[in-house]
C-alpha atoms as a PDB file:
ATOM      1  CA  UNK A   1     113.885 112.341  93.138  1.00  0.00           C
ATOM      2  CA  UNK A   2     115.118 115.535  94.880  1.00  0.00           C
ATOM      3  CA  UNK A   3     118.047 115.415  96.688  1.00  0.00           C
ATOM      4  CA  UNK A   4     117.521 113.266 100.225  1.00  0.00           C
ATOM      5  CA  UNK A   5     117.892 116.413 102.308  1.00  0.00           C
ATOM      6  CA  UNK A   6     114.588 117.348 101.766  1.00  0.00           C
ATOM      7  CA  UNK A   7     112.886 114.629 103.659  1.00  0.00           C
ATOM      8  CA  UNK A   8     113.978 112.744 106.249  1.00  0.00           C
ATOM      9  CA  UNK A   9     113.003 109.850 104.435  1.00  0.00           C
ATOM     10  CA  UNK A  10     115.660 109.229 101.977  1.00  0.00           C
ATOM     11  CA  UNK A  11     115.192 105.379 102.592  1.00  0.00           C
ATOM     12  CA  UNK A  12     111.755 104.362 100.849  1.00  0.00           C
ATOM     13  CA  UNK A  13     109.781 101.084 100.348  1.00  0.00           C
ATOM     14  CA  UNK A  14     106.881 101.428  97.638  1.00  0.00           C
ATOM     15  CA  UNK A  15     104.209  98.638  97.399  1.00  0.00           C
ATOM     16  CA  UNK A  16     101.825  97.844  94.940  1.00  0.00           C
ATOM     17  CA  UNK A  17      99.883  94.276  94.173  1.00  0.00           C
ATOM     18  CA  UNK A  18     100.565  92.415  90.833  1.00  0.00           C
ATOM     19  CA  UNK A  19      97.020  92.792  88.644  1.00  0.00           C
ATOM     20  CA  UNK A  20      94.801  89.391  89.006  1.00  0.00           C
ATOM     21  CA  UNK A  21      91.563  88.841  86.993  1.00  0.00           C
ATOM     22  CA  UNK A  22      87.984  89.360  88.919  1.00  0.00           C
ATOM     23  CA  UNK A  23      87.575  85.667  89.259  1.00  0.00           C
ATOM     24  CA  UNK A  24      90.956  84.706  91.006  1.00  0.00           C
ATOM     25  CA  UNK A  25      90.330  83.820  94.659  1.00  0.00           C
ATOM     26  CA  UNK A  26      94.039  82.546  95.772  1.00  0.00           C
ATOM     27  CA  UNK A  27      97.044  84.034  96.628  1.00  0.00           C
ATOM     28  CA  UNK A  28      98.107  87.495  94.690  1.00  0.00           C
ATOM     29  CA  UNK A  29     101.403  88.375  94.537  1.00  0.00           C
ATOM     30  CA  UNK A  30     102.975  92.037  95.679  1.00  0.00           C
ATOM     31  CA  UNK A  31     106.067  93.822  94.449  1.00  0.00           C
ATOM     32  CA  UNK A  32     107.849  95.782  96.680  1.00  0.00           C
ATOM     33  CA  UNK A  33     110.857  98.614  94.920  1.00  0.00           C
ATOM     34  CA  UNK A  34     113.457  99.903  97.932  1.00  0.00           C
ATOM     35  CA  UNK A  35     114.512 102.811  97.384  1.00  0.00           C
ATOM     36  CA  UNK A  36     117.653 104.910  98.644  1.00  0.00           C
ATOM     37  CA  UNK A  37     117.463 108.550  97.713  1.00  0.00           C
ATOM     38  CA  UNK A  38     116.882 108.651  94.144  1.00  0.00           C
ATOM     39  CA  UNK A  39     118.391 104.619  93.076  1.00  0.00           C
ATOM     40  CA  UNK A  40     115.920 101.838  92.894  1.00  0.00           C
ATOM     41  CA  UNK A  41     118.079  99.600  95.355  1.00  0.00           C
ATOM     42  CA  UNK A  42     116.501  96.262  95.483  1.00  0.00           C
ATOM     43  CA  UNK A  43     113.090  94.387  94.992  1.00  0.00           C
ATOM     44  CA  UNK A  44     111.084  92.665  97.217  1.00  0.00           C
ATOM     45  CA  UNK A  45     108.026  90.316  96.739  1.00  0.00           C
ATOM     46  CA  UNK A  46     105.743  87.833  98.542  1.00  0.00           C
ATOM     47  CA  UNK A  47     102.185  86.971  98.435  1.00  0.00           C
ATOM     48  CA  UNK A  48      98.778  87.917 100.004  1.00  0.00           C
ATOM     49  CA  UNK A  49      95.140  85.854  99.921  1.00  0.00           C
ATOM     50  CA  UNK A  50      92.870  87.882  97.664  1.00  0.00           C
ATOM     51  CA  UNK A  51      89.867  89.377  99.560  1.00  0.00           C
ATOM     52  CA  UNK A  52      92.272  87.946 102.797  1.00  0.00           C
ATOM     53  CA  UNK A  53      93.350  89.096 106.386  1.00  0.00           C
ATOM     54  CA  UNK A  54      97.411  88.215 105.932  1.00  0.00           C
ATOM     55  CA  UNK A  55      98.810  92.227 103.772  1.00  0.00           C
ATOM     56  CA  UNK A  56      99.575  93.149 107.428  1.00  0.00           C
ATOM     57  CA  UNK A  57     101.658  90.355 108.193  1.00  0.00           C
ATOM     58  CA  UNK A  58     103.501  89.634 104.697  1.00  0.00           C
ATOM     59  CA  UNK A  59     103.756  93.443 104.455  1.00  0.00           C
ATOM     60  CA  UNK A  60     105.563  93.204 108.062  1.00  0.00           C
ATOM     61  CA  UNK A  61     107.781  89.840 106.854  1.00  0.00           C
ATOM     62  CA  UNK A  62     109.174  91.311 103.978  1.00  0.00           C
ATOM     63  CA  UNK A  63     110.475  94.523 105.398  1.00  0.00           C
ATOM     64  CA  UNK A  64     111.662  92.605 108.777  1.00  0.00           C
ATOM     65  CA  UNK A  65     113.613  90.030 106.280  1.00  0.00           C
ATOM     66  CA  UNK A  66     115.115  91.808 103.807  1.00  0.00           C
ATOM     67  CA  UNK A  67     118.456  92.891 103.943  1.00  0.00           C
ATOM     68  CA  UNK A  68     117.312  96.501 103.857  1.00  0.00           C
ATOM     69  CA  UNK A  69     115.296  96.119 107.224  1.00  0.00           C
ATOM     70  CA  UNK A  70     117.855  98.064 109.179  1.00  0.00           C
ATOM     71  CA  UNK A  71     117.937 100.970 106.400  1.00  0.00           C
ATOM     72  CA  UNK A  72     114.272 101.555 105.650  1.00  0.00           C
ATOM     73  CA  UNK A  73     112.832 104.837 107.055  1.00  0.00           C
ATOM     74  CA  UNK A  74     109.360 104.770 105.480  1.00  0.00           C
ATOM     75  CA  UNK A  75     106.437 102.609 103.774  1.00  0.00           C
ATOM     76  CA  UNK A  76     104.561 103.710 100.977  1.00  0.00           C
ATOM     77  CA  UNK A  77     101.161 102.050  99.899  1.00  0.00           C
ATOM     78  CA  UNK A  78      99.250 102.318  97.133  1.00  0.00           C
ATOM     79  CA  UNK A  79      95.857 102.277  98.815  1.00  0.00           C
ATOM     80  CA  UNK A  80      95.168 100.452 102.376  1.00  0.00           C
ATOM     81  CA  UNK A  81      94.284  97.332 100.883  1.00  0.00           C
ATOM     82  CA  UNK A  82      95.967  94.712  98.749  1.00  0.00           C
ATOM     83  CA  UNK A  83      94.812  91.858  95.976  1.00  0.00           C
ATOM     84  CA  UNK A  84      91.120  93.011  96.454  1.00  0.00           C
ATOM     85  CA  UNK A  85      89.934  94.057 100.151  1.00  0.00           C
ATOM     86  CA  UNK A  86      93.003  92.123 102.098  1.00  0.00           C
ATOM     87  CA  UNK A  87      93.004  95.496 104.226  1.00  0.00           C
ATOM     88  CA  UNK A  88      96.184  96.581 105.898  1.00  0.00           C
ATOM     89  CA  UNK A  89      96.372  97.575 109.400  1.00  0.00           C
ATOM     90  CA  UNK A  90      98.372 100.572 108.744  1.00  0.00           C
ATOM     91  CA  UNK A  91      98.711 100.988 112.700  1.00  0.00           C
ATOM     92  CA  UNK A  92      99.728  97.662 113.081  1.00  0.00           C
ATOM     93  CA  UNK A  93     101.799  97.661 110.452  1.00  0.00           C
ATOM     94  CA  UNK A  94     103.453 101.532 111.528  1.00  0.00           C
ATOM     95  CA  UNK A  95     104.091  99.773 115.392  1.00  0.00           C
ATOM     96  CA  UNK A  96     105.510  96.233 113.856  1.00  0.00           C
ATOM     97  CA  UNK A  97     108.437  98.324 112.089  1.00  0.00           C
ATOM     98  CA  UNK A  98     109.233 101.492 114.134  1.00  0.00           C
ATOM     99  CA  UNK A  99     108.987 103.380 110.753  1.00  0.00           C
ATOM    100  CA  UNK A 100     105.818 105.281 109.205  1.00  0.00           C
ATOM    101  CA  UNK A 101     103.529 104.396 106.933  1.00  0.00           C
ATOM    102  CA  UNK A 102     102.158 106.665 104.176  1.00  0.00           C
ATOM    103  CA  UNK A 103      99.260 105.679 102.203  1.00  0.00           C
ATOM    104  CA  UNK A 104      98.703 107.303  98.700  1.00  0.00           C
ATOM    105  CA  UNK A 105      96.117 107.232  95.868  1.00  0.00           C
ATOM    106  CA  UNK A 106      95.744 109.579  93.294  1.00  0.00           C
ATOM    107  CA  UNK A 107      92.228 110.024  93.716  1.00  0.00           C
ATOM    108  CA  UNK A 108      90.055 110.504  96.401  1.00  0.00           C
ATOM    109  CA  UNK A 109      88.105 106.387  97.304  1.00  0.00           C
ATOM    110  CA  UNK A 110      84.728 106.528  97.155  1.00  0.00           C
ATOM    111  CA  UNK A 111      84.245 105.586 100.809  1.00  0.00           C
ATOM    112  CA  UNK A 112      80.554 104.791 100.826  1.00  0.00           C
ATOM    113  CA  UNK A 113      81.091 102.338  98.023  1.00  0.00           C
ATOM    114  CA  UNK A 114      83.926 100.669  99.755  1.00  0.00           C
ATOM    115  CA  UNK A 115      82.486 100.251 103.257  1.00  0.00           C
ATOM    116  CA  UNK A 116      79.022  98.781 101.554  1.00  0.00           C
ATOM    117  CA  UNK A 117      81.169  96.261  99.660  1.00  0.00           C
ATOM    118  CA  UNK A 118      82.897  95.489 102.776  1.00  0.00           C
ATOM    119  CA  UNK A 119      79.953  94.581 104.980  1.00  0.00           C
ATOM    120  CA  UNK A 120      77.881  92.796 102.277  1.00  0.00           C
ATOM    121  CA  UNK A 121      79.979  91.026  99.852  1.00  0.00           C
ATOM    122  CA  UNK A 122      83.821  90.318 101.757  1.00  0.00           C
ATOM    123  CA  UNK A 123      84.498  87.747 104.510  1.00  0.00           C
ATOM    124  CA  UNK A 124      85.260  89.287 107.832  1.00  0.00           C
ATOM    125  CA  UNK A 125      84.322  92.703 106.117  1.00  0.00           C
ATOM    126  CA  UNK A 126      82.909  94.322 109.654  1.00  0.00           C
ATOM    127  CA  UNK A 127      86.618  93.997 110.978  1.00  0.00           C
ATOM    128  CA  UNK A 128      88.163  95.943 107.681  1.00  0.00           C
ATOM    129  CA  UNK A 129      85.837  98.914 107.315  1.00  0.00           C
ATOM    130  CA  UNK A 130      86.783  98.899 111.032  1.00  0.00           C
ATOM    131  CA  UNK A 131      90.298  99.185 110.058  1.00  0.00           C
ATOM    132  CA  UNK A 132      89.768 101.516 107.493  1.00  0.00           C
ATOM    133  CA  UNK A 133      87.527 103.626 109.527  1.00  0.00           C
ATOM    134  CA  UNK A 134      89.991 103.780 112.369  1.00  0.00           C
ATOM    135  CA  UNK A 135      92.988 105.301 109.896  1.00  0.00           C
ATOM    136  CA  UNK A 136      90.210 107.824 108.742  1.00  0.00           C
ATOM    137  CA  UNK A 137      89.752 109.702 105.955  1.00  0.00           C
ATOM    138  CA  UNK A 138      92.327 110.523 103.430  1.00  0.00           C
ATOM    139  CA  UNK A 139      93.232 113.801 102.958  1.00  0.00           C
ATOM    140  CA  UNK A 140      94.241 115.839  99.421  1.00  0.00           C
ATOM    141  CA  UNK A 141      97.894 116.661  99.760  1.00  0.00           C
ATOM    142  CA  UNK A 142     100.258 117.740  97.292  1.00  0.00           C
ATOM    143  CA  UNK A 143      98.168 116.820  94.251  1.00  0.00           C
ATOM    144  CA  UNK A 144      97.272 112.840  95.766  1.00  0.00           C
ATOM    145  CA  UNK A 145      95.388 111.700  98.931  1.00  0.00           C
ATOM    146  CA  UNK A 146      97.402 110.096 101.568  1.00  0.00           C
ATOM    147  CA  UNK A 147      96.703 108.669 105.288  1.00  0.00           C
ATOM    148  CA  UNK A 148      99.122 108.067 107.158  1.00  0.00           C
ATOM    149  CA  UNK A 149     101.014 106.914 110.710  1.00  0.00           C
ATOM    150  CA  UNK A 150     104.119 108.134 112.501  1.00  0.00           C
ATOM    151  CA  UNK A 151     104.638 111.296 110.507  1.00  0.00           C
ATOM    152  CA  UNK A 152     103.222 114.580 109.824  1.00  0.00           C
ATOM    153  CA  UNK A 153     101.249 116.888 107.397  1.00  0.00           C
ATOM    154  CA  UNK A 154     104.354 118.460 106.385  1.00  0.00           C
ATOM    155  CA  UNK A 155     106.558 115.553 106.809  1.00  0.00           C
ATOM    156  CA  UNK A 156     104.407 113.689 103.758  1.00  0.00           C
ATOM    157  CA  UNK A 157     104.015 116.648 102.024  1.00  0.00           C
ATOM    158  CA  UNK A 158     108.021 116.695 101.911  1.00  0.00           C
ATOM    159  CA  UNK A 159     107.991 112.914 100.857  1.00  0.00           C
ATOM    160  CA  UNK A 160     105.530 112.974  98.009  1.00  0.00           C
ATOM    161  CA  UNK A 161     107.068 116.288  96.471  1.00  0.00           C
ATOM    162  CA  UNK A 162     110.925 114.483  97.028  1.00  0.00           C
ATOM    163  CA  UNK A 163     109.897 111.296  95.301  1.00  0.00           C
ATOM    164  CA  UNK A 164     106.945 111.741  92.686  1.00  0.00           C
ATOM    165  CA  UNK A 165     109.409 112.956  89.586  1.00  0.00           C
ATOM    166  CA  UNK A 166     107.269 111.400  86.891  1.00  0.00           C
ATOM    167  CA  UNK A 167     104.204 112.604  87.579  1.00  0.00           C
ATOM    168  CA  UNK A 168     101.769 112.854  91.054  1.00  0.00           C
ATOM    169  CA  UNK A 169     102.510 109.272  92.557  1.00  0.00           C
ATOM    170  CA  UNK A 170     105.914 108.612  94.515  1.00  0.00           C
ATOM    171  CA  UNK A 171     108.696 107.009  92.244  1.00  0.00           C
ATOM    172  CA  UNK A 172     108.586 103.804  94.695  1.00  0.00           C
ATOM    173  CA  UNK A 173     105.132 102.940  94.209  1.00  0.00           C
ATOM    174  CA  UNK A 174     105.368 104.130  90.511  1.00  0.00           C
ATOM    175  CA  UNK A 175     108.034 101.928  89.843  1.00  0.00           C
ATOM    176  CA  UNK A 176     106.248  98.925  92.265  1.00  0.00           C
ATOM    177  CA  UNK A 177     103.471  99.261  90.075  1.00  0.00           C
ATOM    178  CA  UNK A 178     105.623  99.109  86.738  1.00  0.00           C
ATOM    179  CA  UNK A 179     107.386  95.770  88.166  1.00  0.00           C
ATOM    180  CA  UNK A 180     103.938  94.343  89.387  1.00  0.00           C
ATOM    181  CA  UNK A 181     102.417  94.763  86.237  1.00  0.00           C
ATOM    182  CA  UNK A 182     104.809  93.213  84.357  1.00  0.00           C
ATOM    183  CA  UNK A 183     105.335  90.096  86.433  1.00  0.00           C
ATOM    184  CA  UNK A 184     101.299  89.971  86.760  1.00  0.00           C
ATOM    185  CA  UNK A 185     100.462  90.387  83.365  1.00  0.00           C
ATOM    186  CA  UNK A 186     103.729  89.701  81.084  1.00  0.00           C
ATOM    187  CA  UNK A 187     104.338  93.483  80.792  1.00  0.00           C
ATOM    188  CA  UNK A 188     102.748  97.041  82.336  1.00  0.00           C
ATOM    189  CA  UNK A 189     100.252  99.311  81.363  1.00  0.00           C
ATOM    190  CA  UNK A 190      98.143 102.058  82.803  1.00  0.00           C
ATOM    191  CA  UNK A 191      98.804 104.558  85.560  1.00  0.00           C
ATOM    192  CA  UNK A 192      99.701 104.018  88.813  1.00  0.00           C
END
């Protein structure tokens, strides 16, 4: 990454959700890789219910308990929901911390396809696409898509060109993704 004076967001935690197969239905564990400037600095990890209501909450628990809570200046998802369609509430989550909440994906959802799967195949799936709705559509920026709370166009602009070095997606959730895949599946593959 860049050096930290070109964001100021120099203190990062990435997300991603460990890979499950289509017929799990219990708990899914995330990864979460703190950064500080360019040096992975620690790791964080819980669990969320596949398909569930509780990404906001563990995503809000691990931050608030780790001993990096008082350093962190930014969250970085890889897509709104976790383990399936356990949605975040990004706003939710954004107010819990104090900090901002960027969402990223390196190409564009297919919206339609995600609100019909929502409202006729996910428990409680009226309340997500509400979620989802409410955060609105994600917007191309810097060569991903990203939604976001608490900070500007040009703020996560700055943020995704500081911290994606090896390739399009931000080295936190890049490297969240690497450590997720290999505790999910014994080692990692494909792109984040």
């Amino acid at each position: 990454m860049t050096d930290s004076c070109t964001t100021p967001f120099s203190h990062i935690v990435g997300f991603d959700d460990c890979p499950f197969s289509r017929d799990h239905r219990g708990d899914v564990s995330i990864v979460g890789a703190i950064y500080s400037g360019p040096r992975l600095e620690g790791v964080v990890s819980g669990k969320v219910r596949r398909d569930g209501d509780d990404s906001t909450r563990e995503l809000t628990r691990l931050v608030k308990e780790s001993k990096f809570a008082g350093h962190l200046q930014l969250v970085l998802l890889q897509g709104i929901a976790l383990a399936g369609f356990n949605v975040v509430d990004v706003e939710r989550l954004h107010e819990a911390l104090g900090i901002p909440v960027l969402v990223v994906a390196r190409h564009a959802p297919r919206r339609e396809a995600m609100r019909r799967a929502l409202l006729e195949h996910i428990p409680d799936g009226a309340r997500k696409w509400a979620l989802v709705e409410r955060l609105g559509p994600m917007e191309p920026l810097a060569g991903v898509y990203v939604q976001r709370r608490g900070l500007d166009r040009d703020e996560a602009g700055a943020v995704i060109r500081a911290t994606a070095i090896n390739g399009a997606i931000p080295e936190p959730l890049r490297t969240a993704h690497l450590i997720a895949g290999g505790v999910g599946a014994g080692e990692s593959s494909g792109r984040t």
